[in-house]
C-alpha atoms as a PDB file:
ATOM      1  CA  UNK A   1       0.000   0.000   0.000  1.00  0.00           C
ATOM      2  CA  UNK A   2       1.399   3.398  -0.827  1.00  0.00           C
ATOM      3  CA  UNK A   3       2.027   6.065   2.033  1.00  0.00           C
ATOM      4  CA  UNK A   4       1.001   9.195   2.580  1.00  0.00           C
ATOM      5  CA  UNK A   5       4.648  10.643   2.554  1.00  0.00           C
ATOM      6  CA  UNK A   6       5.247   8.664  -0.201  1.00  0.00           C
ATOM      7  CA  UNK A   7       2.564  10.071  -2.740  1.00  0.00           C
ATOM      8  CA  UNK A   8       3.376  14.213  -2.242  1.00  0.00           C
ATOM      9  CA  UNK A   9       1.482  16.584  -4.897  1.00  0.00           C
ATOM     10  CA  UNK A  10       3.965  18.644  -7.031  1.00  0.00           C
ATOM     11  CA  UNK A  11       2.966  21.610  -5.063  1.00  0.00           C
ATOM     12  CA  UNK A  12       4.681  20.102  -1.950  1.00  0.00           C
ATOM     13  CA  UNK A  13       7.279  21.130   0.114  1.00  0.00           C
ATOM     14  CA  UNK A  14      10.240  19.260   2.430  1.00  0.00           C
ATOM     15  CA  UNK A  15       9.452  19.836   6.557  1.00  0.00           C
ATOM     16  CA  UNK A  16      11.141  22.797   8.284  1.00  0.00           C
ATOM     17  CA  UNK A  17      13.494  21.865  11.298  1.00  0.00           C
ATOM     18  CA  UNK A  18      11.692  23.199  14.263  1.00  0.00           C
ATOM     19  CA  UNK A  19      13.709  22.797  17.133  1.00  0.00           C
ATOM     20  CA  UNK A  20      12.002  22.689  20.207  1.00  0.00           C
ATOM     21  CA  UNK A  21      13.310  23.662  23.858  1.00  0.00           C
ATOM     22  CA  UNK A  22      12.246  22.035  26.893  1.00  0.00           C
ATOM     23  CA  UNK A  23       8.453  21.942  27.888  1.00  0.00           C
ATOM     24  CA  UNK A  24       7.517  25.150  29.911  1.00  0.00           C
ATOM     25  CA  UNK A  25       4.573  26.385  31.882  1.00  0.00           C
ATOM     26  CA  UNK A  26       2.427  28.546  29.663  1.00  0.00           C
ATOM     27  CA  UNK A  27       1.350  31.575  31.279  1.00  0.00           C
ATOM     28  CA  UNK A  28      -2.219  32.598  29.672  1.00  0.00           C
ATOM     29  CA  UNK A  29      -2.121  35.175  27.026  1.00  0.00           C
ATOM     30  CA  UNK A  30      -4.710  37.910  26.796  1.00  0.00           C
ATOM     31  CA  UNK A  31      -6.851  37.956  24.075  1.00  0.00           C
ATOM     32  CA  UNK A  32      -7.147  41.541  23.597  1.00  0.00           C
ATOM     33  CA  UNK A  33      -5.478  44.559  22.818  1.00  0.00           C
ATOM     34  CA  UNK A  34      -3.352  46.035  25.400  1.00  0.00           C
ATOM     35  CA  UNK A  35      -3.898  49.576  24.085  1.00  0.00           C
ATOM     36  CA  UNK A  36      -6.681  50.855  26.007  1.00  0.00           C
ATOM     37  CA  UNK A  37      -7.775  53.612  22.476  1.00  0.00           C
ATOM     38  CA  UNK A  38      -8.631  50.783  20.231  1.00  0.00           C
ATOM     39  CA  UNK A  39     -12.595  50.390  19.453  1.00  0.00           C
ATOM     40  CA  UNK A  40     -13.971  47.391  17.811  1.00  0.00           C
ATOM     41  CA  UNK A  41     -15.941  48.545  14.715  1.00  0.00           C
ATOM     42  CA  UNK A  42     -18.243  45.653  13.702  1.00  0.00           C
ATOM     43  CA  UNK A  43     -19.223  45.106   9.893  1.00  0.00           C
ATOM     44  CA  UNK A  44     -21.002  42.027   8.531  1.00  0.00           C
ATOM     45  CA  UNK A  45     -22.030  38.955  10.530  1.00  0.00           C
ATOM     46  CA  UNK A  46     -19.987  36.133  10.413  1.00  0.00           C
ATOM     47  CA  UNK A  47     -23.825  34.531   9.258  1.00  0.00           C
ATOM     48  CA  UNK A  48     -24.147  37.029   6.589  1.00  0.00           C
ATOM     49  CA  UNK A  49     -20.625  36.422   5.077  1.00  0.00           C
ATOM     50  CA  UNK A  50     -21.111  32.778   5.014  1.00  0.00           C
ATOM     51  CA  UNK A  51     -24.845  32.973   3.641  1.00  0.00           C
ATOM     52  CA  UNK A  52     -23.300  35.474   0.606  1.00  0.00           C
ATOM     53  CA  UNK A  53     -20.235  33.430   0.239  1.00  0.00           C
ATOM     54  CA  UNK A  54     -22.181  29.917   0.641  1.00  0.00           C
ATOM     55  CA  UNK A  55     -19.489  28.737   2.556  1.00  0.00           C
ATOM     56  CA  UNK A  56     -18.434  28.269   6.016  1.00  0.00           C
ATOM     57  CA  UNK A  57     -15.458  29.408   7.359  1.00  0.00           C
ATOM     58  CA  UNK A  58     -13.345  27.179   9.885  1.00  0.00           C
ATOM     59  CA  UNK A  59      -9.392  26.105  10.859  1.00  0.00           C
ATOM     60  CA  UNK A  60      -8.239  23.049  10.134  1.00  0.00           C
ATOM     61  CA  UNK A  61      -4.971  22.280  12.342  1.00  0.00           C
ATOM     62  CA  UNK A  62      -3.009  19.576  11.968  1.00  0.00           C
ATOM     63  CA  UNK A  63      -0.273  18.536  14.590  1.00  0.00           C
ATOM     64  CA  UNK A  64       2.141  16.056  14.552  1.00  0.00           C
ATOM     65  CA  UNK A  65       5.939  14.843  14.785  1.00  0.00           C
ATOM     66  CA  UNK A  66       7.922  16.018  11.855  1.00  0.00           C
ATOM     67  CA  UNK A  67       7.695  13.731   8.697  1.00  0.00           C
ATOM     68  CA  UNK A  68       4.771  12.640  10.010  1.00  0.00           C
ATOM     69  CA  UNK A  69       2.665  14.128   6.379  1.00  0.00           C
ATOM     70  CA  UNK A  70       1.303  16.985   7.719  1.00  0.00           C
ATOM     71  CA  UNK A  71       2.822  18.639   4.360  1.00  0.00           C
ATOM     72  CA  UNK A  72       1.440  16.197   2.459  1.00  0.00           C
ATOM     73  CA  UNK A  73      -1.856  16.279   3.651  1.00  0.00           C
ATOM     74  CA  UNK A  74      -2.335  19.405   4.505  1.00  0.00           C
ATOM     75  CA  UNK A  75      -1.269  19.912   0.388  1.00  0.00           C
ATOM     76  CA  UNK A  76      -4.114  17.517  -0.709  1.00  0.00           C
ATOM     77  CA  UNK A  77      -6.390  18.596   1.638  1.00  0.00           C
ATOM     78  CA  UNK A  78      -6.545  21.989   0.035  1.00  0.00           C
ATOM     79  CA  UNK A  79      -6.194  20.984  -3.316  1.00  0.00           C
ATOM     80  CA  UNK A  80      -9.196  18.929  -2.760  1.00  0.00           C
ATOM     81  CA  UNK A  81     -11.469  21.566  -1.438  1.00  0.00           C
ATOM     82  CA  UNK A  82     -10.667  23.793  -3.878  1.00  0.00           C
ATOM     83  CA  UNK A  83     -11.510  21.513  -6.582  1.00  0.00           C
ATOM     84  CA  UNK A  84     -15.214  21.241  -4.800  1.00  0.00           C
ATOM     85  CA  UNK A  85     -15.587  24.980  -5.152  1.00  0.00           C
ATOM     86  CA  UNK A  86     -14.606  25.867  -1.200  1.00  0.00           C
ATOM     87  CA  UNK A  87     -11.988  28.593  -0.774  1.00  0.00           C
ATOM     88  CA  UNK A  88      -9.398  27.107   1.381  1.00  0.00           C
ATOM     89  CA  UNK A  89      -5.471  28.249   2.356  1.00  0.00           C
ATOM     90  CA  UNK A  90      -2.653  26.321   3.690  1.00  0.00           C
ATOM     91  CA  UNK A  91       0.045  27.842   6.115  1.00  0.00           C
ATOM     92  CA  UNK A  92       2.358  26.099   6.588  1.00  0.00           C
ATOM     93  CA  UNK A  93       6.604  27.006   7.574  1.00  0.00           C
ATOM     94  CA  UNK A  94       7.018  27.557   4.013  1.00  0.00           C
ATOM     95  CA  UNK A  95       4.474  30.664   4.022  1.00  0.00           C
ATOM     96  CA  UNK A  96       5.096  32.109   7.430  1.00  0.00           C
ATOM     97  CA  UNK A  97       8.461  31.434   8.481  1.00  0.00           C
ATOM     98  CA  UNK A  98       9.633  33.424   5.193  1.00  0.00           C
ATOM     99  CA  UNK A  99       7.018  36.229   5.241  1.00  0.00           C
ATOM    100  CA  UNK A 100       4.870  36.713   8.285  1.00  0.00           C
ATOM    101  CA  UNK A 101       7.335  35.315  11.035  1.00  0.00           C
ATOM    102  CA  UNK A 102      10.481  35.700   9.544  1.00  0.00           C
ATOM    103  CA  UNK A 103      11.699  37.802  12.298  1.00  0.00           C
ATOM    104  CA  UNK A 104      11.144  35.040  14.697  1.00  0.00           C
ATOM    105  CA  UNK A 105      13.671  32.216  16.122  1.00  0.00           C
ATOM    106  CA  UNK A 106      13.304  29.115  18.119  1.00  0.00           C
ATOM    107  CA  UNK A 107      13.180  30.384  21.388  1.00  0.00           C
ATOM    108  CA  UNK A 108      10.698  29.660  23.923  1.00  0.00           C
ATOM    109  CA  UNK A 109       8.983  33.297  23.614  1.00  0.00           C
ATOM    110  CA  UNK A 110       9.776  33.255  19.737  1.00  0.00           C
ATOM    111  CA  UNK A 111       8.078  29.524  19.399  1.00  0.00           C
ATOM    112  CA  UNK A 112       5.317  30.741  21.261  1.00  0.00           C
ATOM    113  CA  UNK A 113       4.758  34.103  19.485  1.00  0.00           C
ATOM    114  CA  UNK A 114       5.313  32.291  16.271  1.00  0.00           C
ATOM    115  CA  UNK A 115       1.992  29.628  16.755  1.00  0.00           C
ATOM    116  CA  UNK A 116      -0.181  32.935  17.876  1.00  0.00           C
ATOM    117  CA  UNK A 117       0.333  34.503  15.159  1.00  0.00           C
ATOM    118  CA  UNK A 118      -0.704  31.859  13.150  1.00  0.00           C
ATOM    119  CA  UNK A 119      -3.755  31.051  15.281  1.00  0.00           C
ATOM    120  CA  UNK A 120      -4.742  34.113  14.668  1.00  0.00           C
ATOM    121  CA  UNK A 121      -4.062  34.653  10.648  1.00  0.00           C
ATOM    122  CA  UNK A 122      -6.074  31.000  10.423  1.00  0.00           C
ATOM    123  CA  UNK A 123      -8.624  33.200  12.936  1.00  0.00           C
ATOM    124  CA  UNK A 124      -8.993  36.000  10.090  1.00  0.00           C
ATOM    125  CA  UNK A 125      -9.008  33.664   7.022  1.00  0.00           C
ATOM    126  CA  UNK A 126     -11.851  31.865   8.672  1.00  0.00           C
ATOM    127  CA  UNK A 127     -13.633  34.643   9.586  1.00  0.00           C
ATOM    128  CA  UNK A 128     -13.726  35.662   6.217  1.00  0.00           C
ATOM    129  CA  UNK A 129     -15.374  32.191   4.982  1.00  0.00           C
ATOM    130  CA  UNK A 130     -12.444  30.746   4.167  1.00  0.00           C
ATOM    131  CA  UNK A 131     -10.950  27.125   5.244  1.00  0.00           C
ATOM    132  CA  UNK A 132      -7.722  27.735   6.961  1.00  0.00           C
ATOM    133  CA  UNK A 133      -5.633  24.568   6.787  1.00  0.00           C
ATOM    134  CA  UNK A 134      -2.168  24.887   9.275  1.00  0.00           C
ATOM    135  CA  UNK A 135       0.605  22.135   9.036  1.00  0.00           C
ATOM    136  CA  UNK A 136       3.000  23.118  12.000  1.00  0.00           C
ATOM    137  CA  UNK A 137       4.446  20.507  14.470  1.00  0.00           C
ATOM    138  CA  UNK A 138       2.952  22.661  17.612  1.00  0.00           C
ATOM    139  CA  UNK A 139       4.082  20.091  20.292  1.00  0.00           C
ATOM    140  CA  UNK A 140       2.815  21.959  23.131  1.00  0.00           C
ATOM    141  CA  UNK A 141      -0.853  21.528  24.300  1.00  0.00           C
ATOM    142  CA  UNK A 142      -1.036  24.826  25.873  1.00  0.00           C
ATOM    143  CA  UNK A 143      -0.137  26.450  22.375  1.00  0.00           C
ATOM    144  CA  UNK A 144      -2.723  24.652  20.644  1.00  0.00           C
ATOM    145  CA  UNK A 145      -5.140  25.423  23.422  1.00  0.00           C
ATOM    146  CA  UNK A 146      -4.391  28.978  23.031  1.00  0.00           C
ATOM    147  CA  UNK A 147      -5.225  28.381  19.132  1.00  0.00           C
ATOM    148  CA  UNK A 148      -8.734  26.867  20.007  1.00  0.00           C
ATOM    149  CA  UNK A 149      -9.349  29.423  22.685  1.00  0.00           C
ATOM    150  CA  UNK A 150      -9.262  32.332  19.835  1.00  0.00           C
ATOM    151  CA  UNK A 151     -11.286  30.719  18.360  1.00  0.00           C
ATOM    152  CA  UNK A 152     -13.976  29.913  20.785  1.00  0.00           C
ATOM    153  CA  UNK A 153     -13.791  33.830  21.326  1.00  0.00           C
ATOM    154  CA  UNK A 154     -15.265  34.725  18.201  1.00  0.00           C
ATOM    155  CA  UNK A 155     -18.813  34.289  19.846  1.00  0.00           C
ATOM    156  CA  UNK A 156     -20.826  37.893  19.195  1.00  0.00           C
ATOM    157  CA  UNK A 157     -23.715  39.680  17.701  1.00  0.00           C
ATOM    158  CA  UNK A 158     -25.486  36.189  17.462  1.00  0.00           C
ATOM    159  CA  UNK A 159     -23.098  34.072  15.508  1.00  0.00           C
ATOM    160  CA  UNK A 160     -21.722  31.382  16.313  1.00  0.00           C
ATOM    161  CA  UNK A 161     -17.804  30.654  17.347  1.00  0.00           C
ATOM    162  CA  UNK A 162     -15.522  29.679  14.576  1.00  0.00           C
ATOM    163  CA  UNK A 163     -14.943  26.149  14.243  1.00  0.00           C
ATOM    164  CA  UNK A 164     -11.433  25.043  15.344  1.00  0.00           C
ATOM    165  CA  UNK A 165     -10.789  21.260  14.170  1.00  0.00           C
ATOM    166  CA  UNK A 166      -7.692  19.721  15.540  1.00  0.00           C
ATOM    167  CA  UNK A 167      -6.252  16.794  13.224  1.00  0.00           C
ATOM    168  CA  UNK A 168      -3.441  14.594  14.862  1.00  0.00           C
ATOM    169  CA  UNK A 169      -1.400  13.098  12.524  1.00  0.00           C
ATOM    170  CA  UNK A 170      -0.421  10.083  14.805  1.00  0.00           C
ATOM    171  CA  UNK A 171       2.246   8.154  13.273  1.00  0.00           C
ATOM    172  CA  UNK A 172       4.800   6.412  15.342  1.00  0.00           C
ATOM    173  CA  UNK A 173       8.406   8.203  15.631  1.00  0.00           C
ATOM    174  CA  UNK A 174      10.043   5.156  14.385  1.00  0.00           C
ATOM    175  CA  UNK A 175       8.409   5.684  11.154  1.00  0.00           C
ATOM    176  CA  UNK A 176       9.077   9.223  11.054  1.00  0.00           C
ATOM    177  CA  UNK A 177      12.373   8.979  11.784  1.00  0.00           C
ATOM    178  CA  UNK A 178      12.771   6.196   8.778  1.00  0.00           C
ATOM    179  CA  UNK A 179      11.493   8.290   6.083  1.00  0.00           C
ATOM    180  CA  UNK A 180      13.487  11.260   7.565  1.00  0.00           C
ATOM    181  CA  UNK A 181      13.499  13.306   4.252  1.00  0.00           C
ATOM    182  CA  UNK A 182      16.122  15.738   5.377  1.00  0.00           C
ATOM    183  CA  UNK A 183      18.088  14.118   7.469  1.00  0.00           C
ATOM    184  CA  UNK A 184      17.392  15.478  10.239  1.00  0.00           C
ATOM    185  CA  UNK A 185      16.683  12.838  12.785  1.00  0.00           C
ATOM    186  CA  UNK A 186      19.632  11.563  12.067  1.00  0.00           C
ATOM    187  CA  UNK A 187      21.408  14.691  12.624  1.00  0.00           C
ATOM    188  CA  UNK A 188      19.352  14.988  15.654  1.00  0.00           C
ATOM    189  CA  UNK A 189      20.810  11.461  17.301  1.00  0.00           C
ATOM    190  CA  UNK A 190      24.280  12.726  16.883  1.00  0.00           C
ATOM    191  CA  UNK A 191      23.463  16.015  18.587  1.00  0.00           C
ATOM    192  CA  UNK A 192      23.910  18.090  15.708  1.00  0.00           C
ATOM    193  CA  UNK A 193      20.541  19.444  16.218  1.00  0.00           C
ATOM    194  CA  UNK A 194      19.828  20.370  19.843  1.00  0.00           C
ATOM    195  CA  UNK A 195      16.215  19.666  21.834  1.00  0.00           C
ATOM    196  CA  UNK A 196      14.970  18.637  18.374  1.00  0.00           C
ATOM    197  CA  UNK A 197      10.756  17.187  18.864  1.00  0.00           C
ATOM    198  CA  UNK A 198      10.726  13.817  19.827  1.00  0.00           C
ATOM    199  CA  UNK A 199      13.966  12.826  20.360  1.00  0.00           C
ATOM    200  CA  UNK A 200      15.415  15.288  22.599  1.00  0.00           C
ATOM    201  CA  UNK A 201      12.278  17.465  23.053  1.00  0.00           C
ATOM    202  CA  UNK A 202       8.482  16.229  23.783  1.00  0.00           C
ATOM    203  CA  UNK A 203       5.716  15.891  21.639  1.00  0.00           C
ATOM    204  CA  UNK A 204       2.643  15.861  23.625  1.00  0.00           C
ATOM    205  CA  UNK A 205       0.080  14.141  21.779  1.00  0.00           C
ATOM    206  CA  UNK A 206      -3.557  15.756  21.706  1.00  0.00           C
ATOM    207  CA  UNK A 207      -5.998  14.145  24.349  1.00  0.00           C
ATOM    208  CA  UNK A 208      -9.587  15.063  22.579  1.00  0.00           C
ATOM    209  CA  UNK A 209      -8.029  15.624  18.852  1.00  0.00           C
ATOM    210  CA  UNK A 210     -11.446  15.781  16.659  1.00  0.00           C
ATOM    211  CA  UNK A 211      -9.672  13.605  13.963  1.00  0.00           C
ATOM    212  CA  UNK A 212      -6.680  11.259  14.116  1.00  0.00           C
ATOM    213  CA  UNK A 213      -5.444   9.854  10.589  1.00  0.00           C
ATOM    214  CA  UNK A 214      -2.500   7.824  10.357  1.00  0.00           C
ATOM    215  CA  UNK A 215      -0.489   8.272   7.183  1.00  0.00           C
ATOM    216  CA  UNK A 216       1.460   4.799   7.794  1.00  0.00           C
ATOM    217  CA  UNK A 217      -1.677   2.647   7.580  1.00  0.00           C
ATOM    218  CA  UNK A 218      -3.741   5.003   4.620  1.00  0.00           C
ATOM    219  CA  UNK A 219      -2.741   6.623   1.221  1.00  0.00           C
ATOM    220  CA  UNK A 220      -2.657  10.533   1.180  1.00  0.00           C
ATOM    221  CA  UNK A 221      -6.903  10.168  -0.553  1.00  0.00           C
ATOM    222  CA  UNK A 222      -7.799   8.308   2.335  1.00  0.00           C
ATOM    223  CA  UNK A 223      -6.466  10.751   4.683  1.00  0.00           C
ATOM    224  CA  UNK A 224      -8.311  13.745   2.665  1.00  0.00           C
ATOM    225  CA  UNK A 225     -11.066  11.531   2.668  1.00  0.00           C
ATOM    226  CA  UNK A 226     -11.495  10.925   6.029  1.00  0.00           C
ATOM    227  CA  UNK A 227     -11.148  14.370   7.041  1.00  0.00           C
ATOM    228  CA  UNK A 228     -13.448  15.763   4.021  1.00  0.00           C
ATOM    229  CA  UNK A 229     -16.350  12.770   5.517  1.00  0.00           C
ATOM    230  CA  UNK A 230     -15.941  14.124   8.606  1.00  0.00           C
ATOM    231  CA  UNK A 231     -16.650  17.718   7.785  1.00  0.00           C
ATOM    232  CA  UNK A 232     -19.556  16.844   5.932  1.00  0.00           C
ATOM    233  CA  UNK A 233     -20.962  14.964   9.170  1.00  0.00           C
ATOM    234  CA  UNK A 234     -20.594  17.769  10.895  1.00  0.00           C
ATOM    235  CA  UNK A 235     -22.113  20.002   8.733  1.00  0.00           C
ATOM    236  CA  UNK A 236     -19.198  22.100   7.801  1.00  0.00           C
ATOM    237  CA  UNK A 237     -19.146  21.432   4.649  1.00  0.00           C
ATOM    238  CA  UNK A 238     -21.857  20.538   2.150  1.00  0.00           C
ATOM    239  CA  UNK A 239     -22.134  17.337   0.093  1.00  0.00           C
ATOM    240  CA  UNK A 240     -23.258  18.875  -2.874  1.00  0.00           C
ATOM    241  CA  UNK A 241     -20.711  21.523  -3.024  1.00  0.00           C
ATOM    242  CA  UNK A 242     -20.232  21.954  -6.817  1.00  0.00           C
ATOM    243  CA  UNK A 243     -17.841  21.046  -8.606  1.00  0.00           C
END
């Protein structure tokens, strides 16, 4: 059976190293401005965007280990929706740690700043009826907790919050560390990469993930699959989309 990793699209792009430092105690962020002269000017309902646009806006985030097929998947999975007439955008390392983020590092306030500003770019993308699909490693429950927090926050004038889905991409590190595309696992175990995710800094896995795919045991359309079913379920996403 062919593997996720194994099957990229030619839009697809190798992992970025994130190198991780040890696992800290995340102080709670505030979620609003700390300039006390800013005024929230409201314009159309979230309901009103989504009835003109036909289309439901929501952030698709999917965590796991490096060379897991996040990438990959992530790749499809907007390919796919686009192709049923949804407006969807990836962000992924190659589209925020060049642009948006480029000014950040791998420190422990850089790593932390760098997933907030994502969660809240994905935040404005699905605001704006748009599927926002992230691909970042984000081993730290308490930074994906701050993404779905933003997101439950989005509650006002009668609309409901935006939907945050959290997609583990659960594949053992064994595996990722045998398709290691970049070599860097293996530069990892001979400490040329320090406090590297999963071998000398955690991963910790998500505890109520809404969908878990495993790109070891299912081909990259299965994985789309799955996640595109479950939307539909759910009633993100309609079944008769067009085409």
């Amino acid at each position: 059976m062919s593997r996720c990793y194994l099957q990229p699209s030619p839009n697809h792009h190798n992992y970025l190293p994130l190198n991780h430092h040890h696992h800290h105690e995340y102080s709670k962020q505030k979620l609003t401005p700390n300039i006390s002269n800013i005024t929230w000017h409201p314009s159309l309902s979230r309901r009103e965007r989504n009835q003109l646009r036909n289309q439901r806006g929501l952030t698709i985030w999917l965590t796991g280990l490096s060379a897991s097929g996040k990438s990959t998947v992530a790749t499809a999975l907007e390919q796919h929706l686009l192709h049923l007439g949804l407006a969807a955008y990836r962000l992924d390392g190659d589209n925020v740690r060049f642009g948006l983020n480029k000014d950040l590092g791998f420190s422990e306030k850089d790593r932390n700043e760098n997933i907030r500003r994502i969660s809240e770019v994905a935040k404005l993308f699905a605001d704006a009826s748009t599927i926002a699909i992230t691909s970042f490693i984000s081993p730290y429950r308490a930074d994906r907790d701050l993404a779905r927090e933003l997101h439950a926050k989005t509650e006002q004038d009668g609309d409901e919050p935006i939907p945050f889905v959290e997609v583990f991409v659960d594949v053992p590190l064994e595996v990722a560390e045998q398709r290691d595309p970049k070599g860097l696992y293996k530069k990892a175990r001979a400490g040329e990469i320090k406090e590297f995710t999963g071998i000398s800094a955690p991963y910790e896995e998500p505890v109520n993930a809404e969908i878990t795919i495993k790109t070891h045991e299912n081909t990259v359309e299965e994985c789309v699959a799955q996640i595109t079913n479950w939307l539909i379920a759910k009633g993100y996403v309609k079944s008769e989309v067009k085409n």
